[in-house]
C-alpha atoms as a PDB file:
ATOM      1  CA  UNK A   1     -13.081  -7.296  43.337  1.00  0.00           C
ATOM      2  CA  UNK A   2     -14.899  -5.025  46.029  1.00  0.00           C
ATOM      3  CA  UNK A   3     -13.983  -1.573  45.340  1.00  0.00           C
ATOM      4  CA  UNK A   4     -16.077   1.694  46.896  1.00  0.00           C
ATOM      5  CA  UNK A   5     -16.851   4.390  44.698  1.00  0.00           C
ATOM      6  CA  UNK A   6     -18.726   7.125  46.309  1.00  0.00           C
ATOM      7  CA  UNK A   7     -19.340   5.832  49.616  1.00  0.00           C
ATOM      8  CA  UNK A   8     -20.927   2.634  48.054  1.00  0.00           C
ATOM      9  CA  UNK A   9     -19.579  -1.084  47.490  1.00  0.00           C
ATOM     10  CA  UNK A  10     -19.386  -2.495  44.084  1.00  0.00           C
ATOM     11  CA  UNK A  11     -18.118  -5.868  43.047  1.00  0.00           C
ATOM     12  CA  UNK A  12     -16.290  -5.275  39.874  1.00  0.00           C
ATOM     13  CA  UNK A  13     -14.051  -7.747  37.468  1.00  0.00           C
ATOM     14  CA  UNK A  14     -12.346  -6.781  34.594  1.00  0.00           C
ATOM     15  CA  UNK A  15     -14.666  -8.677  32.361  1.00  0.00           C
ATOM     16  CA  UNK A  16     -17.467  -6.635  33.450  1.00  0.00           C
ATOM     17  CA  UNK A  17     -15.873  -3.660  32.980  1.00  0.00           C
ATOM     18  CA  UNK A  18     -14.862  -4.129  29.215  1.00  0.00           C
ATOM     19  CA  UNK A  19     -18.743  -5.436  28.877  1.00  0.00           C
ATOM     20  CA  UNK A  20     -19.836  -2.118  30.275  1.00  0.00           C
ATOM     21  CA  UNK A  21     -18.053  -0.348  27.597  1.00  0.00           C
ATOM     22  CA  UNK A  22     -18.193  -1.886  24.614  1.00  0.00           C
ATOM     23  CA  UNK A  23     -19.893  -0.022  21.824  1.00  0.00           C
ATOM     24  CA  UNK A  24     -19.439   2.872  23.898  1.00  0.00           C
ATOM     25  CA  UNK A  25     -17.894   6.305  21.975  1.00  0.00           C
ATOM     26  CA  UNK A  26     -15.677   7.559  24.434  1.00  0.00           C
ATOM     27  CA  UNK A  27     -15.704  11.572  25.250  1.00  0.00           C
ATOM     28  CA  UNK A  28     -12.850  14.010  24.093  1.00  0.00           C
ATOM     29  CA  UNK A  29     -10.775  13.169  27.201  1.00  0.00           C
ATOM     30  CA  UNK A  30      -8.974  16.484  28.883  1.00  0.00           C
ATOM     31  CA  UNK A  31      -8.049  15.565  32.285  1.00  0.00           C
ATOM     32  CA  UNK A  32      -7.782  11.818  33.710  1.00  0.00           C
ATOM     33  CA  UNK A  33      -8.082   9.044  31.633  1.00  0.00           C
ATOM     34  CA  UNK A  34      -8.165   5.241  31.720  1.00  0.00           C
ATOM     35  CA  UNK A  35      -7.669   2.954  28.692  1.00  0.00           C
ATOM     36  CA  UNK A  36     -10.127   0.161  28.548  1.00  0.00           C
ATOM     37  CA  UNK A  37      -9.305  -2.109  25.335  1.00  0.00           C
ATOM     38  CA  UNK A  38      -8.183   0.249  22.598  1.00  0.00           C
ATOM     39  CA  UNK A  39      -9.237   2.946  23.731  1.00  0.00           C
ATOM     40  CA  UNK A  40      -8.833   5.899  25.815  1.00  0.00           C
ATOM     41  CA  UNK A  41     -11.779   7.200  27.646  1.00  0.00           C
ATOM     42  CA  UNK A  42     -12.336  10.429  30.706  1.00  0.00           C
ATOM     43  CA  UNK A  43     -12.058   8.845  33.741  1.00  0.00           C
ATOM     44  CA  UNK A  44     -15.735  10.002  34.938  1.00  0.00           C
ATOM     45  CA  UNK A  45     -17.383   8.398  31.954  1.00  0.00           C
ATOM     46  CA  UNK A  46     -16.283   4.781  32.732  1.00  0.00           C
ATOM     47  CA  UNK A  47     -17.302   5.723  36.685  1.00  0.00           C
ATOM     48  CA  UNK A  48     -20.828   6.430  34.992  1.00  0.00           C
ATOM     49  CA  UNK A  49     -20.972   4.073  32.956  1.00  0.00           C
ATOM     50  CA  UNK A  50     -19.639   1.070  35.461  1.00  0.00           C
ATOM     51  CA  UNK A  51     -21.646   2.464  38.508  1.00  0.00           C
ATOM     52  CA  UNK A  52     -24.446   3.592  37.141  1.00  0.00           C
ATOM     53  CA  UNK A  53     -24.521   7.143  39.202  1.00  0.00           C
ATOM     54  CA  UNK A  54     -24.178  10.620  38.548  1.00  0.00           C
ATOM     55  CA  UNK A  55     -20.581  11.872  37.713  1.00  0.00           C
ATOM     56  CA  UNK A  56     -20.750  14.584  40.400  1.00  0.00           C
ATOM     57  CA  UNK A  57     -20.839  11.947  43.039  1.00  0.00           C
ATOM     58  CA  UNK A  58     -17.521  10.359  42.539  1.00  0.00           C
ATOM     59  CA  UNK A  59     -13.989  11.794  41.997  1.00  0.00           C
ATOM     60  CA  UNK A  60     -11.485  10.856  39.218  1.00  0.00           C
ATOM     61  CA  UNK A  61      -9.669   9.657  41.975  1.00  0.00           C
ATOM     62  CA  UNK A  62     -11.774   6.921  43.303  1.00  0.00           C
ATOM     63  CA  UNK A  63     -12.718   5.593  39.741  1.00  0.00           C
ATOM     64  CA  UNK A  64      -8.875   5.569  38.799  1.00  0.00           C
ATOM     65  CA  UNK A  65      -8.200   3.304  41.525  1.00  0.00           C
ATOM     66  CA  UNK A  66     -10.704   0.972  41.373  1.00  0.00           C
ATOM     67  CA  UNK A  67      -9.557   0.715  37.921  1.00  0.00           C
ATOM     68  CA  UNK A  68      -5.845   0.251  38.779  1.00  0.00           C
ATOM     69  CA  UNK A  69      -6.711  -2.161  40.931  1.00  0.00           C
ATOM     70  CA  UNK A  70      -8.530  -4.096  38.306  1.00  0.00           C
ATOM     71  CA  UNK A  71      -5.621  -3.815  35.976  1.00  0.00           C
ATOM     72  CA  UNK A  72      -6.226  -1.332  33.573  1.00  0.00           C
ATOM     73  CA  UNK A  73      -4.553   1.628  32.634  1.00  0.00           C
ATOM     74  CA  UNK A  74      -5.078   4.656  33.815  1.00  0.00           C
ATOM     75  CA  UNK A  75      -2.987   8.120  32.796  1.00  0.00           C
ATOM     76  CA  UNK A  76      -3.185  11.017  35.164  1.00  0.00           C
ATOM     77  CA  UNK A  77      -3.073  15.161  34.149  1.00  0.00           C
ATOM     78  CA  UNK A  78       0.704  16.511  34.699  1.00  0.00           C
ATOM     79  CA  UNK A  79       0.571  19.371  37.231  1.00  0.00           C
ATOM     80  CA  UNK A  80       1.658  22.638  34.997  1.00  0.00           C
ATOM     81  CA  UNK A  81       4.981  24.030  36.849  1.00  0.00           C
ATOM     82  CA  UNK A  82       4.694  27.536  37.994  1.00  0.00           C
ATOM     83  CA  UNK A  83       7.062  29.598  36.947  1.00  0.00           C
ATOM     84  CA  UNK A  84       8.399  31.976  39.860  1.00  0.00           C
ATOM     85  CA  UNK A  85       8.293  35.446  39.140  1.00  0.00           C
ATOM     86  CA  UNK A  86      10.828  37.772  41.229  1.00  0.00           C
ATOM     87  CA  UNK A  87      10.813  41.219  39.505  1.00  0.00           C
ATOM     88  CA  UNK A  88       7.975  43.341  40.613  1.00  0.00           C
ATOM     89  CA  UNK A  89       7.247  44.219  37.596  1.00  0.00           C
ATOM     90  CA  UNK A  90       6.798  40.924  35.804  1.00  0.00           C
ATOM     91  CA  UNK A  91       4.388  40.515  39.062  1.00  0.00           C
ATOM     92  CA  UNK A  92       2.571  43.703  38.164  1.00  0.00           C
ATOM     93  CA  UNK A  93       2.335  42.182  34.195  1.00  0.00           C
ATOM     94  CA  UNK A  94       1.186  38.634  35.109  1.00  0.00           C
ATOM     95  CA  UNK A  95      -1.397  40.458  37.850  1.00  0.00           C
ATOM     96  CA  UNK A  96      -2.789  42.208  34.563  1.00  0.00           C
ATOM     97  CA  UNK A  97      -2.450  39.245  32.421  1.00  0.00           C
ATOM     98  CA  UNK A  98      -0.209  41.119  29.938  1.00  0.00           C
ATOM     99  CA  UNK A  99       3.452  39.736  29.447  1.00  0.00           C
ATOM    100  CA  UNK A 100       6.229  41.384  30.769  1.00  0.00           C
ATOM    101  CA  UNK A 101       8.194  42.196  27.282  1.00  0.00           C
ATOM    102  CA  UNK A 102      10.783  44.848  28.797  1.00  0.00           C
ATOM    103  CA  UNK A 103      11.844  47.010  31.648  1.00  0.00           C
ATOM    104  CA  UNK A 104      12.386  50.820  30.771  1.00  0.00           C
ATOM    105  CA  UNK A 105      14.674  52.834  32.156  1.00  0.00           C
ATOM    106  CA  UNK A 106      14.444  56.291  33.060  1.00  0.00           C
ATOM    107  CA  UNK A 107      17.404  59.070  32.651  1.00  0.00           C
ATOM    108  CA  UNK A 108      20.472  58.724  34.709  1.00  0.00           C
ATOM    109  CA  UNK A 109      20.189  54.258  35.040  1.00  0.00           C
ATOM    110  CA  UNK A 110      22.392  51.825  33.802  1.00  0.00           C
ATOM    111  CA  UNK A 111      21.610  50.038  30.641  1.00  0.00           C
ATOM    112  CA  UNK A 112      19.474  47.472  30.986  1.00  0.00           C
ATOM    113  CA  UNK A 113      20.955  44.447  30.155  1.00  0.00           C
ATOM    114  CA  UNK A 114      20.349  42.527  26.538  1.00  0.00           C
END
């Protein structure tokens, strides 16, 4: 199957991709990832290894299609959910890195609630 990686054509099957990794140790994996066999390996290493060129010239993207398309399976990062902070002082805290245990009062306010 023609897929481009990089700005560049390559005719890949699925055979040839499971050739192109086998005996190959795959990398801790900590973002994208696409299972080939057994395992489970970063989605730039199997661009390397597959194309041939230098990981900075492709995107996890590209190589995560081409390997969709080619039937494997490929697992993408969740996006962490950002939490919304209201109270200026929890934005003050998180500005300083330092969490925002509790708000103090000063004479005369109302208790703070529990």
């Amino acid at each position: 199957m023609r897929c481009v990686i990089a700005r560049f054509p390559f005719e890949l099957t699925k055979g040839g991709v499971l050739e192109s990794m086998k005996g190959v140790k795959p990398e801790p994996v900590t973002g994208d990832s696409v299972i080939v066999g057994r395992r489970r390996y970063p989605a730039k290493q199997v661009g390397q290894l597959v194309t041939h060129q230098d990981r900075r010239d492709f995107s996890n993207g590209e190589v995560l299609r081409a390997m969709t398309r080619l039937g494997f399976t490929c697992r993408t990062v969740p996006k962490a959910a950002v939490a919304k902070i209201v109270d200026p002082l929890q934005r003050a805290s998180a500005a300083q890195g330092a969490p925002c245990l509790r708000r103090r009062t000063a004479p005369g306010d109302p208790p703070a609630a529990p």
